[in-house]
Protein backbone atom coordinates (compact mmCIF):
# COMPACT_ATOMS: atom_id res chain seq x y z
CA UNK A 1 64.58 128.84 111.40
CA UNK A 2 61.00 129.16 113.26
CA UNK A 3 60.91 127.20 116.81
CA UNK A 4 58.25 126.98 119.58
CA UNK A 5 58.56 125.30 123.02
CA UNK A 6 55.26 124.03 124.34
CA UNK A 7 55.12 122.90 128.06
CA UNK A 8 52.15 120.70 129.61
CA UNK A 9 51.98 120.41 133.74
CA UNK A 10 50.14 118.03 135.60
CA UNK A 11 50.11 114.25 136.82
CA UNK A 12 49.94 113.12 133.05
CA UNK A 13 52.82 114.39 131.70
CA UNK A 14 55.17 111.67 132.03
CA UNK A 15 52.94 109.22 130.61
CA UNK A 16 52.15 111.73 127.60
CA UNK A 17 56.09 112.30 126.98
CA UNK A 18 56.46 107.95 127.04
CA UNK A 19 53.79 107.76 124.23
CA UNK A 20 55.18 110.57 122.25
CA UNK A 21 58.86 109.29 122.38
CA UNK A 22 58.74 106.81 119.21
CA UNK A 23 57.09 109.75 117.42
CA UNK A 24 60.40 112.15 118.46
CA UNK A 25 62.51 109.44 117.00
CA UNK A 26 60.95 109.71 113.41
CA UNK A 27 61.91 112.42 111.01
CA UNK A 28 60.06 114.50 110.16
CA UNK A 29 59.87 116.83 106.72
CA UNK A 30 61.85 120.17 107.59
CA UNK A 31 61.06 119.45 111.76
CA UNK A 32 62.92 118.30 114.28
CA UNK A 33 61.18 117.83 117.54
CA UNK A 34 62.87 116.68 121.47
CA UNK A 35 61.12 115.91 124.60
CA UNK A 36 62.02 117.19 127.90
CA UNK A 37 60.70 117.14 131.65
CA UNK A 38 60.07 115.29 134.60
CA UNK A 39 57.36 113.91 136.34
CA UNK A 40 54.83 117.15 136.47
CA UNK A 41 56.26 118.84 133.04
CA UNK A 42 56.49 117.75 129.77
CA UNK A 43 58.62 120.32 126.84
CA UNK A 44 57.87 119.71 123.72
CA UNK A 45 60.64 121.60 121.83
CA UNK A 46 60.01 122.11 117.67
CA UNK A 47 62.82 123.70 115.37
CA UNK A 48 61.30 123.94 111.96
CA UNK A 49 62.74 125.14 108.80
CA UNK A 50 59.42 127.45 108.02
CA UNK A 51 56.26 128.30 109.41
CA UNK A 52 54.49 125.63 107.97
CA UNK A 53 56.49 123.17 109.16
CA UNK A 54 56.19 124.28 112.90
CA UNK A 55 52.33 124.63 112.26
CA UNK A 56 52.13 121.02 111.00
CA UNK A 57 54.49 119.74 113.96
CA UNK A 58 52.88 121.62 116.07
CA UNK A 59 49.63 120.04 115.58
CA UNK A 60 50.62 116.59 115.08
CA UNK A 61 52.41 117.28 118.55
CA UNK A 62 49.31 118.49 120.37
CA UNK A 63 46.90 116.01 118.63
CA UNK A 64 49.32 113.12 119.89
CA UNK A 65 49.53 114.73 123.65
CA UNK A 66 45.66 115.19 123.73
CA UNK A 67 45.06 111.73 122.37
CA UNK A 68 47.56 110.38 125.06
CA UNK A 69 46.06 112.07 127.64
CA UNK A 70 42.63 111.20 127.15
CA UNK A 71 43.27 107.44 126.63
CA UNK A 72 45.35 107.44 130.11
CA UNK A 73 41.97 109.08 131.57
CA UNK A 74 39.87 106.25 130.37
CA UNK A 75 42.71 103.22 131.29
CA UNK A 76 43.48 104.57 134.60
C-alpha cells in the first residue's frame, strides 16, 4: 500500500476542498482519496494500491486543486 498526504494553506482552501468533494466520492481504480481541513488548510489524503495509482491520483488531485483555485481567482 503506497499513500501520500498533500496539504494546501491559504484563503482558498475551503473553496478548493468544496469543488473537489464530488470527485472524493467517486471511485477510483486501486485509489481511495479523503479530504480534510478547515478554513486555511486543505489534506488531501491518497491510499493507493501501487505507485502508479498514487501518481495518477496524485495528479488528477493537484490538476483539480489548481484548476479550482485559479477559477475562484478569476470569479472572485
Amino acid at each position: 500500500m503506497r499513500s501520500a498526504r498533500i496539504t494546501l494553506r491559504g484563503p482558498n482552501a475551503s473553496m478548493i476542498r468544496e469543488s473537489l468533494l464530488p470527485e472524493a466520492s467517486k471511485e477510483i481504480p486501486r485509489a481511495r482519496v479523503r479530504l480534510e481541513g478547515d478554513d486555511d488548510a486543505l489534506e488531501i489524503i491518497i491510499e493507493a494500491d501501487d505507485t502508479g495509482a498514487l501518481r495518477a491520483a496524485m495528479n488528477a488531485y493537484l490538476r483539480w486543486a489548481a484548476i479550482s483555485e485559479s477559477i475562484g481567482e478569476e470569479v472572485g
